[in-house]
N, C-alpha and C. Protein backbone atom coordinates (compact mmCIF):
# COMPACT_ATOMS: atom_id res chain seq x y z
N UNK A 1 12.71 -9.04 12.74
CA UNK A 1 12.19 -9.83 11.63
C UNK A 1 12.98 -9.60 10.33
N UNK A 2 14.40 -8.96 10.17
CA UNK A 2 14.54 -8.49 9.50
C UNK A 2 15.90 -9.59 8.86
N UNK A 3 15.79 -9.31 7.35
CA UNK A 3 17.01 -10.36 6.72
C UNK A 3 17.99 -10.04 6.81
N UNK A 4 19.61 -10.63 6.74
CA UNK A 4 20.68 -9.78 7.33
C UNK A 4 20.43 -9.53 5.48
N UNK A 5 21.47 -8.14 5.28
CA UNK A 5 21.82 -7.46 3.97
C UNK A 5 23.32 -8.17 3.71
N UNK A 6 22.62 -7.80 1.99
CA UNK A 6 23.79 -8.76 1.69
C UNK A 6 24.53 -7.33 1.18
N UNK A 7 25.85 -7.55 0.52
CA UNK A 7 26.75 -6.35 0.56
C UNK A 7 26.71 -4.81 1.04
N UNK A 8 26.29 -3.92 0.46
CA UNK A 8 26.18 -2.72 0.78
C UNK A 8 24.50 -2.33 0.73
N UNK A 9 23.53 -3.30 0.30
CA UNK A 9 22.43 -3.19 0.58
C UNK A 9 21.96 -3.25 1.90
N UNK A 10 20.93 -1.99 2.11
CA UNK A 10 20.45 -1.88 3.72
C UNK A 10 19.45 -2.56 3.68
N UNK A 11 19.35 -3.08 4.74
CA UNK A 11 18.33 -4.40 5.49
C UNK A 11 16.96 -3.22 5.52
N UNK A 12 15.80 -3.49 5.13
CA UNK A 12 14.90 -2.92 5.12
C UNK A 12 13.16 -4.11 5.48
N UNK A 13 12.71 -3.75 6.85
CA UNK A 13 11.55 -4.37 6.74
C UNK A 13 10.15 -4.23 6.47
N UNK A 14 10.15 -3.00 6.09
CA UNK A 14 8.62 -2.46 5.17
C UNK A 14 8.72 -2.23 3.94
N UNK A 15 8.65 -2.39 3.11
CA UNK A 15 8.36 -1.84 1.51
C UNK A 15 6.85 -1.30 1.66
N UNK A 16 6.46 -0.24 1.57
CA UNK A 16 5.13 0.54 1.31
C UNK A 16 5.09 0.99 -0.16
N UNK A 17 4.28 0.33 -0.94
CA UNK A 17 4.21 0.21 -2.16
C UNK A 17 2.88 1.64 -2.47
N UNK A 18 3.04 2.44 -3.89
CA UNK A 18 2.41 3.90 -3.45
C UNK A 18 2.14 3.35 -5.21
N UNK A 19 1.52 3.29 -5.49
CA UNK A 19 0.62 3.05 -7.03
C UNK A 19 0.13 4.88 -6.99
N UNK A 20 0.48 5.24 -8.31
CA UNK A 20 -0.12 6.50 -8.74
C UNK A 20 -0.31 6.64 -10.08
N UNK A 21 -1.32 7.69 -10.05
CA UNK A 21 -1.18 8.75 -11.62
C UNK A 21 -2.31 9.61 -11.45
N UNK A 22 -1.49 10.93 -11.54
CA UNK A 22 -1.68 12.18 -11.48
C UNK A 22 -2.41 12.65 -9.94
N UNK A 23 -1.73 12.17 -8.87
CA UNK A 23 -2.00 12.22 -7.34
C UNK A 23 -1.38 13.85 -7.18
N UNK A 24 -1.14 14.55 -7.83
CA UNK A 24 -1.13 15.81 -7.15
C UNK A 24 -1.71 16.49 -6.13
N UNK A 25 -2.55 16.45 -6.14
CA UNK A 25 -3.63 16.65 -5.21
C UNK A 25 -4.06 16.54 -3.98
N UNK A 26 -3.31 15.07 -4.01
CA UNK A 26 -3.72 14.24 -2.86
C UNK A 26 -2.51 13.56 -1.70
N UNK A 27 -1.37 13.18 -2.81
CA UNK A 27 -0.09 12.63 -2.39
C UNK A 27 0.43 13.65 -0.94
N UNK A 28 0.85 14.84 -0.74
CA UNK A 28 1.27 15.12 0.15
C UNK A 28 0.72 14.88 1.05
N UNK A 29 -0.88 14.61 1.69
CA UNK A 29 -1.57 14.22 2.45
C UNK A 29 -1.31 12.97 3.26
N UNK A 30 -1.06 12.21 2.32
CA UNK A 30 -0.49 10.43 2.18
C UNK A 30 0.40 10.73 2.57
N UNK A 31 1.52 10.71 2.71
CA UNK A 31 3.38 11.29 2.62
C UNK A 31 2.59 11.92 3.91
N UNK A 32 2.18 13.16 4.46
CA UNK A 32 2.30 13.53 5.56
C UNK A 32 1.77 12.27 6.91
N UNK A 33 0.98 11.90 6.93
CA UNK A 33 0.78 10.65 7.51
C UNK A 33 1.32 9.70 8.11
N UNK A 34 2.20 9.66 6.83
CA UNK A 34 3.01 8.61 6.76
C UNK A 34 4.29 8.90 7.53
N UNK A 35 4.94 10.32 7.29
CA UNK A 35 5.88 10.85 8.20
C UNK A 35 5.78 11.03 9.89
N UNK A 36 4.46 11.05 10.25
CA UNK A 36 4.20 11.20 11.77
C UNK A 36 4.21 9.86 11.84
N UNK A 37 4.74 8.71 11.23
CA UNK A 37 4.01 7.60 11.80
C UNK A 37 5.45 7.01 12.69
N UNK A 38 5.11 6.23 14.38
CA UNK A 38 5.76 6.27 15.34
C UNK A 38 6.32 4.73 15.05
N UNK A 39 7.19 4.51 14.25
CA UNK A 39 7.71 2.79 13.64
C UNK A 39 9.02 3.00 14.16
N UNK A 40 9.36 1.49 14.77
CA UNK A 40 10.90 1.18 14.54
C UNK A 40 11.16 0.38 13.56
N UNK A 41 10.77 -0.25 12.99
CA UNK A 41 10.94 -0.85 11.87
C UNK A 41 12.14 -0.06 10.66
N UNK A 42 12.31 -0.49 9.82
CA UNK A 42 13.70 0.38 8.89
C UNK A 42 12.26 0.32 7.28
N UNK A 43 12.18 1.40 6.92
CA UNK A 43 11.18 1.47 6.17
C UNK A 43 11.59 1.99 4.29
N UNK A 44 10.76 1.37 2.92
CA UNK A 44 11.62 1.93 2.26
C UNK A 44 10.31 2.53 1.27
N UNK A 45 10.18 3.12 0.59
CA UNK A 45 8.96 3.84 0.18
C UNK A 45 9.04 3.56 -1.77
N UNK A 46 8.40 2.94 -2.06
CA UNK A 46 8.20 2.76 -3.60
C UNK A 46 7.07 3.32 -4.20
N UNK A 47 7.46 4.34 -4.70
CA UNK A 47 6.35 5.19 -6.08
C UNK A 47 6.09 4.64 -7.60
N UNK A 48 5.12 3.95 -7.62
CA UNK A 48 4.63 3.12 -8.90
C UNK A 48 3.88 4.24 -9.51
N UNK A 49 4.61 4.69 -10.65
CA UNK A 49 3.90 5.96 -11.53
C UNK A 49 3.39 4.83 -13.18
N UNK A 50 1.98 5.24 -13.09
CA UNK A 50 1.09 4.80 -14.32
C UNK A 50 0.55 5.62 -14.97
N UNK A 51 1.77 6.42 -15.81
CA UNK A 51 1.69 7.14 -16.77
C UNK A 51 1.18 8.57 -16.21
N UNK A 52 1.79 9.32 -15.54
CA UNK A 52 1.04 10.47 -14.76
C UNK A 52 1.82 11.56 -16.30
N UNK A 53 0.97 12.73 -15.47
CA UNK A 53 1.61 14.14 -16.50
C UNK A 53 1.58 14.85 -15.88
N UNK A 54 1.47 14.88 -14.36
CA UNK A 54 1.65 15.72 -13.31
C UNK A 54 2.66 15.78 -12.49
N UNK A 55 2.76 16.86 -11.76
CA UNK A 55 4.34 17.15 -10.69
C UNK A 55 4.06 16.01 -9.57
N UNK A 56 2.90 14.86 -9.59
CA UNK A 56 3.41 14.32 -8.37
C UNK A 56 4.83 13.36 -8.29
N UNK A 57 5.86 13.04 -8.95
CA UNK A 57 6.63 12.70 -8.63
C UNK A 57 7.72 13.49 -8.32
N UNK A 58 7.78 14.19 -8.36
CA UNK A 58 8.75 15.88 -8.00
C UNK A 58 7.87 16.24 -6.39
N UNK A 59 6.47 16.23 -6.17
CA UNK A 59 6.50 16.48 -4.95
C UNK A 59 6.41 15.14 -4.17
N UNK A 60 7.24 14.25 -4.46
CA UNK A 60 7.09 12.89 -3.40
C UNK A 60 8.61 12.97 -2.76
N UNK A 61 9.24 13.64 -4.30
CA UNK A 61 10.81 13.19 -3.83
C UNK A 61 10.89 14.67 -2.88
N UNK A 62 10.35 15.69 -3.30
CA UNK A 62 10.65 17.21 -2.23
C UNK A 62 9.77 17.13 -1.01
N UNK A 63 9.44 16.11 -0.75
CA UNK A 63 8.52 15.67 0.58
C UNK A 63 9.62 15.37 1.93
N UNK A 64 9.44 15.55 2.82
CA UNK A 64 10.33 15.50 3.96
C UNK A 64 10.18 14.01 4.47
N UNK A 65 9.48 12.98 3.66
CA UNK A 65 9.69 11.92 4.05
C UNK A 65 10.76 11.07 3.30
N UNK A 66 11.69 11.82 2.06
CA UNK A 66 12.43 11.08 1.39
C UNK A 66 13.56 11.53 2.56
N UNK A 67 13.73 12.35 3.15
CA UNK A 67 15.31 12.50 3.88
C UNK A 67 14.41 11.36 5.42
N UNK A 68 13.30 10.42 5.19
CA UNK A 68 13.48 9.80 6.56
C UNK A 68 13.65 8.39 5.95
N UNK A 69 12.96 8.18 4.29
CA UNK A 69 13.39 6.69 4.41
C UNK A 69 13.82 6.48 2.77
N UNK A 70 14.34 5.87 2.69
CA UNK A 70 14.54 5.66 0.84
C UNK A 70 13.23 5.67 -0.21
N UNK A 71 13.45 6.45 -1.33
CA UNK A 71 12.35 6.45 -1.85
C UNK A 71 12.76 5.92 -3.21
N UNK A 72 11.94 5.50 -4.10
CA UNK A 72 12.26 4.54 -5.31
C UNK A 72 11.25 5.00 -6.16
N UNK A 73 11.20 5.27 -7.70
CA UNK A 73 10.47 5.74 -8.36
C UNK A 73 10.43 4.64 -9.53
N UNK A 74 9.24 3.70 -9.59
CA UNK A 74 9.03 2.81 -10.37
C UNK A 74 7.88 2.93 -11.75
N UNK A 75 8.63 2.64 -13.00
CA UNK A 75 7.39 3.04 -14.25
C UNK A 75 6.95 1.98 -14.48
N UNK A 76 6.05 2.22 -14.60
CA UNK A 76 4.56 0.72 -14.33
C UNK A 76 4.39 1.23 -15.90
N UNK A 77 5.13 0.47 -17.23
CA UNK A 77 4.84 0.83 -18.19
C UNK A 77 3.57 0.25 -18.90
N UNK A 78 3.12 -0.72 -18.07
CA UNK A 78 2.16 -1.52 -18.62
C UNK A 78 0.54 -1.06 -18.30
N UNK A 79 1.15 -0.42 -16.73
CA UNK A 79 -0.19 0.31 -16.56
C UNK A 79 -1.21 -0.93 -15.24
N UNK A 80 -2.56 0.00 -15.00
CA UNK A 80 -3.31 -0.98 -14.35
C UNK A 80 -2.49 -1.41 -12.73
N UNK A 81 -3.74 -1.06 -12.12
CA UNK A 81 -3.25 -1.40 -10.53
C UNK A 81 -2.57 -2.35 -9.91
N UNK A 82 -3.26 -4.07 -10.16
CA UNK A 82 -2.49 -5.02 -10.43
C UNK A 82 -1.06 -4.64 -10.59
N UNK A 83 -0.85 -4.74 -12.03
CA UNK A 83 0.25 -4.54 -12.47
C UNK A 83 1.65 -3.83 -11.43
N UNK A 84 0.64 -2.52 -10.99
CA UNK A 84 2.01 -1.60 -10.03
C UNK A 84 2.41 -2.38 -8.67
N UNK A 85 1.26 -3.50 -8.56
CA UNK A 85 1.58 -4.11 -7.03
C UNK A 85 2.62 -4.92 -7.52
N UNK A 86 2.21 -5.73 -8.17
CA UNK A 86 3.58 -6.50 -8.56
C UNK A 86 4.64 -6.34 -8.91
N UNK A 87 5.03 -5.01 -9.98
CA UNK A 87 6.40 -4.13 -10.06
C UNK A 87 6.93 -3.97 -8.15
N UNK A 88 5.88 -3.37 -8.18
CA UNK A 88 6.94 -3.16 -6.49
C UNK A 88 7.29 -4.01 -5.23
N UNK A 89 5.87 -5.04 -5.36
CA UNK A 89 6.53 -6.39 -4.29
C UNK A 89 7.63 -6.99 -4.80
N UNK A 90 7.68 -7.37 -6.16
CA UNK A 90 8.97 -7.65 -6.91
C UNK A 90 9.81 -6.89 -6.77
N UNK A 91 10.25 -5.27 -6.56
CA UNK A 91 11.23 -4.94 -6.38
C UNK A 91 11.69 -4.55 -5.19
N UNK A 92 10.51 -4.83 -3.81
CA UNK A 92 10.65 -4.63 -2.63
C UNK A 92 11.73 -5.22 -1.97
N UNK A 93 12.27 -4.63 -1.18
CA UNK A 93 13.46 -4.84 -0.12
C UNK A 93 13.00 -5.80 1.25
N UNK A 94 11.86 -5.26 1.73
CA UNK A 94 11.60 -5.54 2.59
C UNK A 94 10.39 -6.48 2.93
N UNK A 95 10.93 -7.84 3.87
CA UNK A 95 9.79 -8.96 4.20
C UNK A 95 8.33 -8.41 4.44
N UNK A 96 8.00 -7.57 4.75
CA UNK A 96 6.45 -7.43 4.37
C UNK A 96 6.47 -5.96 3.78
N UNK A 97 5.49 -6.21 2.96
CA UNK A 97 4.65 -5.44 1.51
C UNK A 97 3.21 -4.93 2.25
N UNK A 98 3.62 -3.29 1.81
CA UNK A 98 2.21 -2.62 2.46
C UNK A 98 2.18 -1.80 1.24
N UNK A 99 0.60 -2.25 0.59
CA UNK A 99 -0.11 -1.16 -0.41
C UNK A 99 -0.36 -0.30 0.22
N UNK A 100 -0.66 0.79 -0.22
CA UNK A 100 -1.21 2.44 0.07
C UNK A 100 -1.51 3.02 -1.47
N UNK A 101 -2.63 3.19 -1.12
CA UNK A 101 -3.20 4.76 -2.48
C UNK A 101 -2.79 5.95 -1.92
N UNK A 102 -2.77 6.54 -2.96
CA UNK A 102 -2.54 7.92 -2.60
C UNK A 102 -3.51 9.16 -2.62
N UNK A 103 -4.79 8.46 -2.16
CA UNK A 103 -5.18 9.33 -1.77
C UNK A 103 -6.39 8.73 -0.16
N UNK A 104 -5.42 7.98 0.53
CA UNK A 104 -5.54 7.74 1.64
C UNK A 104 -5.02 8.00 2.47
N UNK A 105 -5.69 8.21 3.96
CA UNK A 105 -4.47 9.18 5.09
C UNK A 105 -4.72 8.16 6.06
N UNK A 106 -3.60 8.15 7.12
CA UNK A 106 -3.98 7.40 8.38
C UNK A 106 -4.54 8.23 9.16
N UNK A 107 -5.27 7.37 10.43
CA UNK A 107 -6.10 8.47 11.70
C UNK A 107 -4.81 7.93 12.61
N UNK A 108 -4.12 7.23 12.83
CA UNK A 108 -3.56 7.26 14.09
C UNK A 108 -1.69 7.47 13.61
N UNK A 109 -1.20 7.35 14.57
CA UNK A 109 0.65 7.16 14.04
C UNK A 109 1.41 6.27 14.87
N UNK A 110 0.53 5.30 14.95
CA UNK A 110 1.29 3.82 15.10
C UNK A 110 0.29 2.73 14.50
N UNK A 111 -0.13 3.35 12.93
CA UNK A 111 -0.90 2.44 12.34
C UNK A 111 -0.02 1.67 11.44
N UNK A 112 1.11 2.05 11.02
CA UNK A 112 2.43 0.93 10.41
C UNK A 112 2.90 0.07 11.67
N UNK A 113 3.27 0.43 12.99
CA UNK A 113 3.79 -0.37 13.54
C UNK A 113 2.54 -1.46 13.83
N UNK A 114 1.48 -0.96 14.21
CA UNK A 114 0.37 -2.44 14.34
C UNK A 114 0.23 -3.15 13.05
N UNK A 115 0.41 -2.81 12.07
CA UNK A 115 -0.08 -3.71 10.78
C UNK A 115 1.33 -4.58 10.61
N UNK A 116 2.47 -4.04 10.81
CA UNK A 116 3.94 -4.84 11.02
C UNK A 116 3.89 -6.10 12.47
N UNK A 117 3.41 -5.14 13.44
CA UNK A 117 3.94 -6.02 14.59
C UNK A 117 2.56 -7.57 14.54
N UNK A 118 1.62 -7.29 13.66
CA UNK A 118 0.93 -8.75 13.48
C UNK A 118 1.55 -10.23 13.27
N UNK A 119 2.96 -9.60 11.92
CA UNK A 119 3.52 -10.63 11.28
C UNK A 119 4.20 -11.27 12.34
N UNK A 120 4.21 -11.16 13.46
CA UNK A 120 5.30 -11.66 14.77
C UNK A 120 4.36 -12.94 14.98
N UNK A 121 3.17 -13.44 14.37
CA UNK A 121 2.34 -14.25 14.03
C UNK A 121 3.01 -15.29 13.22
N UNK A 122 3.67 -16.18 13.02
CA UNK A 122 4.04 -16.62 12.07
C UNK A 122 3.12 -17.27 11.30
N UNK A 123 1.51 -17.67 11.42
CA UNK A 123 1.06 -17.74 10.54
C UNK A 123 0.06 -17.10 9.79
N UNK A 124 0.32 -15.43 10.58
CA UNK A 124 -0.29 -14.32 9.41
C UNK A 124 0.60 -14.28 8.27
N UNK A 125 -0.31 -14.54 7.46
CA UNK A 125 0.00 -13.87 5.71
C UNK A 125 -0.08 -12.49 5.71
N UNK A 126 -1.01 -12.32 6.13
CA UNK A 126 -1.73 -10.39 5.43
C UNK A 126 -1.65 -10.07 6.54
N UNK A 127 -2.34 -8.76 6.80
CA UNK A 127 -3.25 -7.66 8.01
C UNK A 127 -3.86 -6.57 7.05
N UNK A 128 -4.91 -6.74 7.95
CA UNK A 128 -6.26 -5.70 6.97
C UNK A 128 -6.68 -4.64 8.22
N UNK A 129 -6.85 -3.69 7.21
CA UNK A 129 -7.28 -2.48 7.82
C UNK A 129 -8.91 -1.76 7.65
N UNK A 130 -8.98 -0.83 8.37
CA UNK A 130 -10.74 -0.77 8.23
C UNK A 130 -10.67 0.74 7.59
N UNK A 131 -11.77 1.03 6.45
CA UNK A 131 -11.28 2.22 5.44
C UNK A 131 -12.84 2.66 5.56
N UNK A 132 -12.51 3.80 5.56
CA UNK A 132 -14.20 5.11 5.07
C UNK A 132 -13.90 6.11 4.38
N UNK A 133 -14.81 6.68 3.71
CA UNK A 133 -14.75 7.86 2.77
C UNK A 133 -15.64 8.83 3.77
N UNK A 134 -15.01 10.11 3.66
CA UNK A 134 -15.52 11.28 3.91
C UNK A 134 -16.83 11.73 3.41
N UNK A 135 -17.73 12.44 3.61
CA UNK A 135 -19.28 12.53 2.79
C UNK A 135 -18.45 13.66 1.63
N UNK A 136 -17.44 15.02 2.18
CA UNK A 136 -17.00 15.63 1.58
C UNK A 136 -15.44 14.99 0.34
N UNK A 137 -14.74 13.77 0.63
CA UNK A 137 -14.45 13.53 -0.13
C UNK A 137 -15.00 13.08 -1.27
N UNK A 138 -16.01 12.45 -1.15
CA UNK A 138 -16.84 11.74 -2.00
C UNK A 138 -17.60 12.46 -2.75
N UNK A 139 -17.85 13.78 -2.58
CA UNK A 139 -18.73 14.67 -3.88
C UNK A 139 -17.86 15.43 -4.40
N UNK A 140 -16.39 15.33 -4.21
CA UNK A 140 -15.52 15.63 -4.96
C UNK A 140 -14.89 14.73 -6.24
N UNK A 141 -15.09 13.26 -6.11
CA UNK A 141 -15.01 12.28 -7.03
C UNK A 141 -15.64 12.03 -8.34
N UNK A 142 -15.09 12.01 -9.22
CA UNK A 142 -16.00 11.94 -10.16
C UNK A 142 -16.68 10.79 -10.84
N UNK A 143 -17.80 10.53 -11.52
CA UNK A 143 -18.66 9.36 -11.19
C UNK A 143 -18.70 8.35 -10.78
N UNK A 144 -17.71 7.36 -11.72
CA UNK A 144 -17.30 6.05 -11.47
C UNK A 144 -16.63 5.97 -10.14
N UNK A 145 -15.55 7.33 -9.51
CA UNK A 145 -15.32 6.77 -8.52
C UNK A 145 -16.14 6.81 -7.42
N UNK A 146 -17.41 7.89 -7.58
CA UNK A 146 -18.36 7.45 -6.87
C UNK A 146 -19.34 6.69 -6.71
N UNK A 147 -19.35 5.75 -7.74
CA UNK A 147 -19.71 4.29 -8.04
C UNK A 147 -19.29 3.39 -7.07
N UNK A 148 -18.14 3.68 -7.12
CA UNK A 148 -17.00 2.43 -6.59
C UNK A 148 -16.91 2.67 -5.10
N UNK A 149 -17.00 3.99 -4.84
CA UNK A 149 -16.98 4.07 -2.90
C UNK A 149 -18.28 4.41 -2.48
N UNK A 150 -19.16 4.70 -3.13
CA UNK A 150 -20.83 4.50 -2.67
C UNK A 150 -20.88 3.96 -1.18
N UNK A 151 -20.52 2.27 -1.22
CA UNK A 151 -20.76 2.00 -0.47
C UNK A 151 -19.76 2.31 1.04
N UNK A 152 -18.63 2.79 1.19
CA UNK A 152 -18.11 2.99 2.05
C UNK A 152 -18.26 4.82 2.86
N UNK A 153 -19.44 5.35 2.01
CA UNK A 153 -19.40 6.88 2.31
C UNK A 153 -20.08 6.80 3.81
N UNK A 154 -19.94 7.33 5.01
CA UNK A 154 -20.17 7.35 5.98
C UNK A 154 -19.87 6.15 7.32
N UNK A 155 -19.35 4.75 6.12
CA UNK A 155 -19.16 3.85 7.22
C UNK A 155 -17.88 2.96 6.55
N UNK A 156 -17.74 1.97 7.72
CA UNK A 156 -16.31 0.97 7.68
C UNK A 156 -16.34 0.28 6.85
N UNK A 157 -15.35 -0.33 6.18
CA UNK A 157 -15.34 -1.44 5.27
C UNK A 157 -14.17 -1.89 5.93
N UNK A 158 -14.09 -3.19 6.13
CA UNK A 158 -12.86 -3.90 6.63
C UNK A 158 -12.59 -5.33 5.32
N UNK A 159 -11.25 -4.90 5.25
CA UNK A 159 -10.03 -6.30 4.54
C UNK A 159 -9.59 -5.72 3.72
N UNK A 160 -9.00 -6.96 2.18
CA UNK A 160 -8.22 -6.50 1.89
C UNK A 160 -8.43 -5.80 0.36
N UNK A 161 -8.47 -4.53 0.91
CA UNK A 161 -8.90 -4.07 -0.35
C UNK A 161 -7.59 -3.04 -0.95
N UNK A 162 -6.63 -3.35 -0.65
CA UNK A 162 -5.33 -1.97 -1.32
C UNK A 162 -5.30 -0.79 -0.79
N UNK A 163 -6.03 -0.39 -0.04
CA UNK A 163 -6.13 0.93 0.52
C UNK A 163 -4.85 1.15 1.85
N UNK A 164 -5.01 0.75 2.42
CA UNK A 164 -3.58 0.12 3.34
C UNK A 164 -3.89 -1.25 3.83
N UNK A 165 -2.89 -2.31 3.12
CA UNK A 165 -2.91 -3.60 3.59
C UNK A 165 -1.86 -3.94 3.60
N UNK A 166 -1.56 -5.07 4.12
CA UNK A 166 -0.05 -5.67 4.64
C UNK A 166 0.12 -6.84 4.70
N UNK A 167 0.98 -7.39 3.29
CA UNK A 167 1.25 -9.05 3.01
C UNK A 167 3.16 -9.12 3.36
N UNK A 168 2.97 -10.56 3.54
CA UNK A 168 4.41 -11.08 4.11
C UNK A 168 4.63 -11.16 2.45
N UNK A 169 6.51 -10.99 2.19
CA UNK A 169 6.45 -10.88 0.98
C UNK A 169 6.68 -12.38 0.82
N UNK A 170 7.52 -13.32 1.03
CA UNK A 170 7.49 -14.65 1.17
C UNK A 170 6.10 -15.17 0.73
N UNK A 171 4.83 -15.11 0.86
CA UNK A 171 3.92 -15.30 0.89
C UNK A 171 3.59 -15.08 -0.53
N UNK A 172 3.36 -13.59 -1.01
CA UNK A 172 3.36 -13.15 -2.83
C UNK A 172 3.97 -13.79 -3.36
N UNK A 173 5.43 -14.73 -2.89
CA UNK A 173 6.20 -15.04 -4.25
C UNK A 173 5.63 -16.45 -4.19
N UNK A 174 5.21 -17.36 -3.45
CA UNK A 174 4.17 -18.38 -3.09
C UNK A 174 2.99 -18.59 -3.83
N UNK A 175 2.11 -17.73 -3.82
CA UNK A 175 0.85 -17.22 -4.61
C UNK A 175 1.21 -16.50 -5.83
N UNK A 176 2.07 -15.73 -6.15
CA UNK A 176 2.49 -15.24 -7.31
C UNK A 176 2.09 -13.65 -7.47
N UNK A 177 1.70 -13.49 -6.89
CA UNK A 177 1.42 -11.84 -6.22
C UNK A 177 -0.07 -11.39 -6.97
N UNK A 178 -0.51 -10.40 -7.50
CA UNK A 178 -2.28 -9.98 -7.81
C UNK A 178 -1.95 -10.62 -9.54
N UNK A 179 -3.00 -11.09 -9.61
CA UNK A 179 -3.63 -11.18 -10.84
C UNK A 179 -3.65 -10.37 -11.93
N UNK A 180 -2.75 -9.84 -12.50
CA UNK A 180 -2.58 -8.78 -13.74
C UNK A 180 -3.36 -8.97 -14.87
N UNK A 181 -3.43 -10.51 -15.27
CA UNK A 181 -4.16 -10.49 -16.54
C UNK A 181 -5.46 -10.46 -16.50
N UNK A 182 -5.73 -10.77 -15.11
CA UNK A 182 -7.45 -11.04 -15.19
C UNK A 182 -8.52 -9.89 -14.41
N UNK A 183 -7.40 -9.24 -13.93
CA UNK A 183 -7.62 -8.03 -12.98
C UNK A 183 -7.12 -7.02 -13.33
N UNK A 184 -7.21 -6.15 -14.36
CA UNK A 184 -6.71 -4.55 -14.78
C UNK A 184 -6.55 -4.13 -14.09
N UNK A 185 -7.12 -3.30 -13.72
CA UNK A 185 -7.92 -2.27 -12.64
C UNK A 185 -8.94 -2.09 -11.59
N UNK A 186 -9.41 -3.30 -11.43
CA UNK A 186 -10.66 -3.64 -10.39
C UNK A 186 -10.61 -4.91 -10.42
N UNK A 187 -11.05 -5.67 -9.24
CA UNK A 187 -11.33 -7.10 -8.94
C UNK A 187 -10.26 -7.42 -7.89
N UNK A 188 -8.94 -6.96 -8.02
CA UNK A 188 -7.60 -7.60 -8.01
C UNK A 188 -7.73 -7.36 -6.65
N UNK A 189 -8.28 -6.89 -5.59
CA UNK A 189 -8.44 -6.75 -4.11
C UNK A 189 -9.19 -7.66 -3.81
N UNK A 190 -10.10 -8.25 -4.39
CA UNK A 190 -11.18 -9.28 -3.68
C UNK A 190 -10.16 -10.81 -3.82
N UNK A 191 -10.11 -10.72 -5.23
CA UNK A 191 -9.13 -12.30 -5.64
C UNK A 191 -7.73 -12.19 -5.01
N UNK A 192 -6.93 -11.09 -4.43
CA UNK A 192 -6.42 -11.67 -3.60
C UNK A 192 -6.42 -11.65 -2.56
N UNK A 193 -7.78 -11.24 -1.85
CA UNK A 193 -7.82 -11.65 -0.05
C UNK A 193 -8.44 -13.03 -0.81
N UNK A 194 -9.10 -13.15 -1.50
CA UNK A 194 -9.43 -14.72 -1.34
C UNK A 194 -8.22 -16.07 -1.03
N UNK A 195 -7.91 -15.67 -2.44
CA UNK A 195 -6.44 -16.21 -2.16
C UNK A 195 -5.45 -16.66 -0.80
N UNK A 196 -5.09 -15.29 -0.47
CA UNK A 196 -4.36 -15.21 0.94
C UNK A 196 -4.87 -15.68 2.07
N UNK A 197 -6.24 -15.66 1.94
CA UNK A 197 -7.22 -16.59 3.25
C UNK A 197 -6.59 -18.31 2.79
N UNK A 198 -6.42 -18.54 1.28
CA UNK A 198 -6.46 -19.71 1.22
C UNK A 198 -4.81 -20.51 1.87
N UNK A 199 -4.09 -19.28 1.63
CA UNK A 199 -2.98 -19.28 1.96
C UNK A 199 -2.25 -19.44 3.86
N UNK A 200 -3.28 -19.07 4.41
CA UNK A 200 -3.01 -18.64 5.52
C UNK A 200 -3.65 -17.98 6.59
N UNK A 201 -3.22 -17.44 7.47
CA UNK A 201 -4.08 -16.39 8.65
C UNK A 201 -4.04 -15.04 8.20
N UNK A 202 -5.26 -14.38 7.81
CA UNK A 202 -5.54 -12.74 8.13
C UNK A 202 -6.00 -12.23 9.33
N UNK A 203 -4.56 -11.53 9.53
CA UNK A 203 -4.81 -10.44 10.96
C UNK A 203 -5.74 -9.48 10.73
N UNK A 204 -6.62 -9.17 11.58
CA UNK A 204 -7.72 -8.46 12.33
C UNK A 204 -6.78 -7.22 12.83
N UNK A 205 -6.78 -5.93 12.65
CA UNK A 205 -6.50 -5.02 13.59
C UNK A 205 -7.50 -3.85 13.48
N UNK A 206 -7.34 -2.64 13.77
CA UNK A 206 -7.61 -1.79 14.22
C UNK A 206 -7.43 -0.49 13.50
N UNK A 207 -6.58 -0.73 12.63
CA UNK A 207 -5.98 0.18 12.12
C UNK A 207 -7.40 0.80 11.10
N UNK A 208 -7.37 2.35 10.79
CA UNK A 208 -8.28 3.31 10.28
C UNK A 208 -7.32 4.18 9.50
């Protein structure tokens, strides 16, 4: 699925887009995950930093996943979640765009190659994944974010909510990628699975 490269640029078909600030904590977890994961695909890793004051960008690049795939360190000067998706689908290499937080882990290690091998669909847009919170992550959060994952503490939530999802990039530059002005920091996951449904087919998988 992959575009030929034009000069000395390498052909890359994942961009995994990594929105942060101040993920110390949590990032190597993410990054380890991500390194067991069993892909042939050619993969390139983008770090969207929103204003951190912490060593997590020093431990992303001393992570043993920068000697497996290119890593890119992007300043989201403007800030807001939105915002970092679009810095990095815009500067992504590769035909499909996979969000990840960083402080999400995969359960399996061929959960990139199923969320990739959907797009062999030509009329999937996205692929959505199914996400839960730990009872013990969750009394570690502090209020608001336990506001906000309330409802996912003990059970599934499935689509597209940023946690790990996977859009064709062709598709973002179509739709124009998340909503920055109208979506700061929250909303910007619902308005664009809406969107992308309007756009097209969302794959169903499996992925946790």
């Amino acid at each position: 699925m992959s575009d030929p490269s034009n000069g000395d640029t390498v052909s890359v078909d994942i961009s995994i887009i990594l929105p942060f600030r101040n993920s110390a904590q949590t990032i190597s977890r993410t990054l380890d995950t991500l390194l067991q994961q069993q892909t042939h695909p050619s993969v390139e890793l983008l770090l969207v930093d929103d204003h951190s004051s912490d060593d997590t960008p020093q431990l992303a690049s001393a992570h043993a996943i920068a000697q497996r795939w290119p890593l890119r360190h992007i300043s989201n000067e403007a800030g807001g979640l939105a915002n970092a998706y679009n810095l990095g689908w815009r500067a992504a290499k590769g035909e499909v765009v996979i969000t990840m937080h960083t402080d999400c882990y995969l359960l399996s290690d061929v959960a990139l190659e199923t969320m990739y091998v959907a797009f062999t669909d030509q009329d999937v847009v996205a692929s959505q994944s199914w996400t839960a919170v730990p009872e013990d992550a969750w009394k570690d959060m502090d209020f608001w974010d336990k506001v906000a994952n309330a409802p996912y503490v003990g059970r599934e939530g499935f689509g597209m909510g940023g946690k790990f999802d996977a859009v064709r990039r062709s598709t973002l530059e179509r739709i124009g990628g998340w909503d920055s002005e109208t979506f700061f920091s929250a909303g910007e996951d619902v308005d664009i699975g809406v969107r992308l449904k309007e756009a097209g087919k969302l794959a169903t998988t499996d992925v946790r």
